[in-house]
Protein backbone atom coordinates (compact mmCIF):
# COMPACT_ATOMS: atom_id res chain seq x y z
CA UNK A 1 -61.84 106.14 -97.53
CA UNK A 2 -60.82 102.12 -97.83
CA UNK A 3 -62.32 99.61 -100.34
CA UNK A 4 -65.54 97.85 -99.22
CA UNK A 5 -65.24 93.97 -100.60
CA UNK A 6 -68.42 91.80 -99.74
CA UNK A 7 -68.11 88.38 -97.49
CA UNK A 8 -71.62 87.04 -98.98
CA UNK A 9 -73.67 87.92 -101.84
CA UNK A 10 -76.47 90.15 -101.10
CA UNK A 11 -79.09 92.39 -103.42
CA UNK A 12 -78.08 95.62 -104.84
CA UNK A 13 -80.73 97.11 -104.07
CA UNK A 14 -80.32 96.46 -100.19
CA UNK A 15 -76.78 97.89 -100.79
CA UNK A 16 -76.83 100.55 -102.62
CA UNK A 17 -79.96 101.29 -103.88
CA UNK A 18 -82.10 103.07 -101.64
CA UNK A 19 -78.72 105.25 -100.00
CA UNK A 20 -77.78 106.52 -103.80
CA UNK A 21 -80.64 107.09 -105.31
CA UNK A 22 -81.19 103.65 -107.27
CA UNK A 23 -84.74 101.45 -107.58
CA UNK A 24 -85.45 99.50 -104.68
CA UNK A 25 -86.80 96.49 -106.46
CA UNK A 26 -83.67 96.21 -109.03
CA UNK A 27 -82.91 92.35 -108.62
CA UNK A 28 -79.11 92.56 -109.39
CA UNK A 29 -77.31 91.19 -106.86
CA UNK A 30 -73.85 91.63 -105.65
CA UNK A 31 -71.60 88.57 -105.48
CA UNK A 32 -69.42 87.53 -102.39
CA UNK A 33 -65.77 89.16 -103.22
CA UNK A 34 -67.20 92.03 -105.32
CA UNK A 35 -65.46 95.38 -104.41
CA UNK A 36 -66.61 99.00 -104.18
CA UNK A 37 -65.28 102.38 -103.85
CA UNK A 38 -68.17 103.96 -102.14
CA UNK A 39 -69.98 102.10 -98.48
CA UNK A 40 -72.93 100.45 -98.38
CA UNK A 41 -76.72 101.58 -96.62
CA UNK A 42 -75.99 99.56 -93.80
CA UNK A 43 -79.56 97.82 -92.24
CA UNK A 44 -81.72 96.68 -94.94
CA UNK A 45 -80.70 93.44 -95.51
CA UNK A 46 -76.84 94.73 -94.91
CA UNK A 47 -74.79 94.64 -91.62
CA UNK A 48 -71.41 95.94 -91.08
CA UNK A 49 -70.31 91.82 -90.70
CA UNK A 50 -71.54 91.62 -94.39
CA UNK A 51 -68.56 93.60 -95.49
CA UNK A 52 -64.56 93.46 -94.60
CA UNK A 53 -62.34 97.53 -95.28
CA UNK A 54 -59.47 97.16 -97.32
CA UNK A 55 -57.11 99.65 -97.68
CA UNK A 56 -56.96 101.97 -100.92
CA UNK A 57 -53.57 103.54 -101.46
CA UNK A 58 -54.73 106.93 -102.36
CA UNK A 59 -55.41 107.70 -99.00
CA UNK A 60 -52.16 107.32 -97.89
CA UNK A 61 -51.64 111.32 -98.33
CA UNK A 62 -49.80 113.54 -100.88
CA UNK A 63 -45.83 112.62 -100.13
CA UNK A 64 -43.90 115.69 -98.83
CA UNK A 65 -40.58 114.90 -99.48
CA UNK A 66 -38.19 111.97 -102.16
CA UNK A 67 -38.48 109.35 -99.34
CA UNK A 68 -41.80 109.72 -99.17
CA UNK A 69 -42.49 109.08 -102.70
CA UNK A 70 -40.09 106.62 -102.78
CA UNK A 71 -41.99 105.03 -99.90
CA UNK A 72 -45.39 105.47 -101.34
CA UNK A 73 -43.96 103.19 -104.43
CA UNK A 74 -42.99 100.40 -102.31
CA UNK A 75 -46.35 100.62 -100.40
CA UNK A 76 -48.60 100.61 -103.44
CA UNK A 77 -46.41 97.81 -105.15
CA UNK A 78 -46.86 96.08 -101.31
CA UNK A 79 -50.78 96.51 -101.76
CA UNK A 80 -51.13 95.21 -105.85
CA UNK A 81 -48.78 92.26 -104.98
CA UNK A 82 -51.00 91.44 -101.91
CA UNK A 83 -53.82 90.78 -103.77
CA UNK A 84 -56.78 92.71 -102.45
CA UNK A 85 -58.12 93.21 -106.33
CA UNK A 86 -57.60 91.07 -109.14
CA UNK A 87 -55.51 92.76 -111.92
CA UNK A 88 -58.30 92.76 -114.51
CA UNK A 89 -60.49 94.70 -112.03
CA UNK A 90 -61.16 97.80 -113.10
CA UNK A 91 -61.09 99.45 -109.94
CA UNK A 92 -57.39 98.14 -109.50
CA UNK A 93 -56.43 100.25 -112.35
CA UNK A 94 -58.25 103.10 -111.13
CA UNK A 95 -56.46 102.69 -108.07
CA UNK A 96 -52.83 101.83 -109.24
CA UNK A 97 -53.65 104.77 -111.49
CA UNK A 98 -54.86 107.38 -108.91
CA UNK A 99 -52.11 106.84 -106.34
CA UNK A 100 -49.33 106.88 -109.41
CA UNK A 101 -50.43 110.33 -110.59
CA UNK A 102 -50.10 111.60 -106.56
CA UNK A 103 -46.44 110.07 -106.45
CA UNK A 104 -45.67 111.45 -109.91
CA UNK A 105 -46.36 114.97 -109.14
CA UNK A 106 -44.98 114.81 -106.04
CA UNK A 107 -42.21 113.53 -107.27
CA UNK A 108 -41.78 116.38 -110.53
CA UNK A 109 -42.29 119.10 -107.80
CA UNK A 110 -38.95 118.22 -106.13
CA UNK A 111 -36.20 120.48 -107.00
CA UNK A 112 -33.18 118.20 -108.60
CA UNK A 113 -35.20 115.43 -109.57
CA UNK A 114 -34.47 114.16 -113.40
CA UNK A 115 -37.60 113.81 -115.70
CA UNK A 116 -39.76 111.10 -115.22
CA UNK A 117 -39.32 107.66 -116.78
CA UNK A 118 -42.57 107.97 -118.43
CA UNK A 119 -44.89 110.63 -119.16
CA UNK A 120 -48.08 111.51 -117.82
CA UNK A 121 -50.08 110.66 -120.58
CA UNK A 122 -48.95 106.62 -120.28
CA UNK A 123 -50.39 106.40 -117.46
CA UNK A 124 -53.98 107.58 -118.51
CA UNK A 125 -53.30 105.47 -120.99
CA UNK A 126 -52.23 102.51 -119.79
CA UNK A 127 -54.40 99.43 -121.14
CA UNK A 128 -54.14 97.31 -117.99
CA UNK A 129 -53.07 97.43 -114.27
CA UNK A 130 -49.81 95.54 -114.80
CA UNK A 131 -48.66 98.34 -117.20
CA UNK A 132 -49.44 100.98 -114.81
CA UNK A 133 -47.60 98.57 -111.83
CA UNK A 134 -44.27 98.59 -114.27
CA UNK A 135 -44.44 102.23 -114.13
CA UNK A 136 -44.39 102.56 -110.63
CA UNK A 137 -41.28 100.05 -110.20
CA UNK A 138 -39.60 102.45 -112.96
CA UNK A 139 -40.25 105.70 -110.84
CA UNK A 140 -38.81 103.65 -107.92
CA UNK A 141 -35.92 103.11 -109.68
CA UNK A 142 -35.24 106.72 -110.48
CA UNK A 143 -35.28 107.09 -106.97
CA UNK A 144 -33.15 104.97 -106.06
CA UNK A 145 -30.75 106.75 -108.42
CA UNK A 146 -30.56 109.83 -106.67
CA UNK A 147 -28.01 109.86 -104.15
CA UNK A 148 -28.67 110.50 -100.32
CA UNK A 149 -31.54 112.67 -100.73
CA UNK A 150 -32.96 111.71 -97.58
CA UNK A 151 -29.79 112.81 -95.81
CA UNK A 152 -29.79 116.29 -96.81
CA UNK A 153 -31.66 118.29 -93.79
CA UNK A 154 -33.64 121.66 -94.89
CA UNK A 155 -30.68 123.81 -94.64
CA UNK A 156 -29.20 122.21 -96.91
CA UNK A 157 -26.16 120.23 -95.13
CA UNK A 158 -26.14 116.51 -94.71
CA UNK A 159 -27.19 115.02 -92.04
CA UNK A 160 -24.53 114.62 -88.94
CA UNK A 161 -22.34 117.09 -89.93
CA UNK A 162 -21.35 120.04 -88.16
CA UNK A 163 -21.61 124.08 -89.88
CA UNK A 164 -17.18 123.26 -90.99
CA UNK A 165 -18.66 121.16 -93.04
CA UNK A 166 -16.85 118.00 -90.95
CA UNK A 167 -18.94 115.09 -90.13
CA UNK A 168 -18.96 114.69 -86.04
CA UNK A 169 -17.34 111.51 -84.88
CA UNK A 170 -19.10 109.10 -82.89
CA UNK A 171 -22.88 107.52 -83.09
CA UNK A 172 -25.20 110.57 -82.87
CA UNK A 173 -27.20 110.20 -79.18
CA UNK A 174 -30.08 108.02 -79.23
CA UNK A 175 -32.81 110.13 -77.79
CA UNK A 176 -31.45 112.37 -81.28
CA UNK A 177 -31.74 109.86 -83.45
CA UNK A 178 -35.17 107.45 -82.39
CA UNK A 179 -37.10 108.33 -84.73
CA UNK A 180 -35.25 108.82 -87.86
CA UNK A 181 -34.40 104.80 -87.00
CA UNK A 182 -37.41 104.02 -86.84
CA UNK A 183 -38.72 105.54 -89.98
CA UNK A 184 -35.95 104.10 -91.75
CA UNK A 185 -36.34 100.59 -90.64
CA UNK A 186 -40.32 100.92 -91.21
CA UNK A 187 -38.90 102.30 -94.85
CA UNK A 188 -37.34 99.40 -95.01
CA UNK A 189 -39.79 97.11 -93.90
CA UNK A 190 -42.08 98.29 -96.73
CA UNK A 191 -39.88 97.97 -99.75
CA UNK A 192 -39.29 94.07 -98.12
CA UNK A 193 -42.64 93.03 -98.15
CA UNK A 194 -43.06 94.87 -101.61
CA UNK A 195 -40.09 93.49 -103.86
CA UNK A 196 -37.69 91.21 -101.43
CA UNK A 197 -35.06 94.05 -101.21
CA UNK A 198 -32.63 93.30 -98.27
CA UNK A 199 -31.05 95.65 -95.89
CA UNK A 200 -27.82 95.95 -97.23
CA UNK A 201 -29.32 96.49 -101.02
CA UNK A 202 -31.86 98.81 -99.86
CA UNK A 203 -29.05 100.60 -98.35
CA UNK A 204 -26.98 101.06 -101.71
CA UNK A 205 -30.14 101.70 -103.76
CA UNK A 206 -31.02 104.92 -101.49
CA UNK A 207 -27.49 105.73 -101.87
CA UNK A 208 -27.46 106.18 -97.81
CA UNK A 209 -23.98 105.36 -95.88
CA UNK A 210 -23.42 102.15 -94.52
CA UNK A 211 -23.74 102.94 -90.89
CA UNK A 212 -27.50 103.14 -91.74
CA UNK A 213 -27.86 99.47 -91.31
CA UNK A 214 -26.87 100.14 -87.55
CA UNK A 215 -30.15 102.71 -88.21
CA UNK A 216 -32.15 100.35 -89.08
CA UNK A 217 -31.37 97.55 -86.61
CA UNK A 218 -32.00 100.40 -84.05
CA UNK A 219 -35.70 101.00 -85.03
CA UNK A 220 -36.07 97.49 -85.52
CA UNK A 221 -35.03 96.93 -81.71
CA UNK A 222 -37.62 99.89 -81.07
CA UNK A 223 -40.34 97.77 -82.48
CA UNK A 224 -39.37 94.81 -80.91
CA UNK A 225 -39.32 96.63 -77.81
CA UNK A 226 -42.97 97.83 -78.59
CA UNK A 227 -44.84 94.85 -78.99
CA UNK A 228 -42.96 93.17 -75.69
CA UNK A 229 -40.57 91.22 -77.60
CA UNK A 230 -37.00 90.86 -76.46
């Protein structure tokens, strides 16, 4: 469920009051940029133009394999650096906090993964958001570490190479390899608009070959080609 952060101020009770069980005649009011977990009883003194969604990084799913982890870093550090809650808001460390235990569980139920760079009791007890946002730029480090673990398939051989064990020669057909592109350019994307990483350092970090930046400038042509631009 997103964030609900209110355009103008309006009165508690209008917002909240009546739908969870709270007085009607409370005269707290809720001031324009305030921001709340739970949605509002829209209609008394409420409309849905009162209020703007923002996105809440917890729903983004439990990650299934080290790329998605590793993605689900870069997208949370993507959301806290975009601003949509002030640091000392206490719902921004209850939702750095949230999201970092999904990716660190996912991320200890891997097989081959080395220990965490922190335990899980530093993050319940992290004193502020920006401690908890240092931990997740640690665990995407550690990820970074691992070599090629997005190119292994589920049978165990990499990527592009044939059962000899010989990688085939040649750029792998298109219509093969569309979609992998594209999920590695929109990996890409994401750890951009998080932390400024290029292509080619993205690249090394992941420990992928080179001929992934051809990947990537293949699903970036698929976008491209999406949204009409040549």
């Amino acid at each position: 469920m997103p964030l609900f952060r209110f355009k103008r101020s309006v009165s508690f009770a209008n917002a909240y009051g009546a739908h969870y069980g709270g007085s009607r005649f409370s005269p707290k009011m809720i001031r324009m940029g305030a921001v709340f977990e739970k949605p509002p009883c829209f209609g008394l003194g409420v409309s849905l133009h009162d209020v703007e969604q923002l996105p809440d990084p917890r729903d983004d799913g439990f990650p299934i394999t080290i790329a998605d982890v590793g993605s689900g870093c870069d997208r949370l550090l993507q959301w806290a650096n975009a601003g949509c809650l002030p640091e000392p808001h206490r719902l921004f460390r209850r939702v750095v906090a949230g999201r970092l235990s999904q990716l660190s569980k996912a991320y200890l139920g891997m097989p081959g993964t080395p220990p965490l760079p922190f335990s899980p009791s530093e993050v319940s007890e992290a004193q502020g958001g920006w401690s908890l946002i240092n931990m997740v730029k640690r665990l995407r480090q550690a990820i970074g570490s691992l070599a090629r673990h997005d190119e292994v398939s589920v049978n165990g051989k990499e990527t592009g190479q044939s059962d000899g064990g010989r990688r085939r020669r040649g750029r792998r057909p298109g219509s093969k390899t569309g979609a992998t592109d594209l999920q590695l350019y929109r990996n890409w994307k994401d750890a951009n608009r998080a932390t400024g990483i290029t292509k080619a350092e993205f690249i090394r970090e992941r420990g992928l070959p080179e001929k992934d930046l051809d990947a990537i400038e293949r699903g970036r042509g698929q976008v491209k080609r999406r949204s009409g631009h040549k």
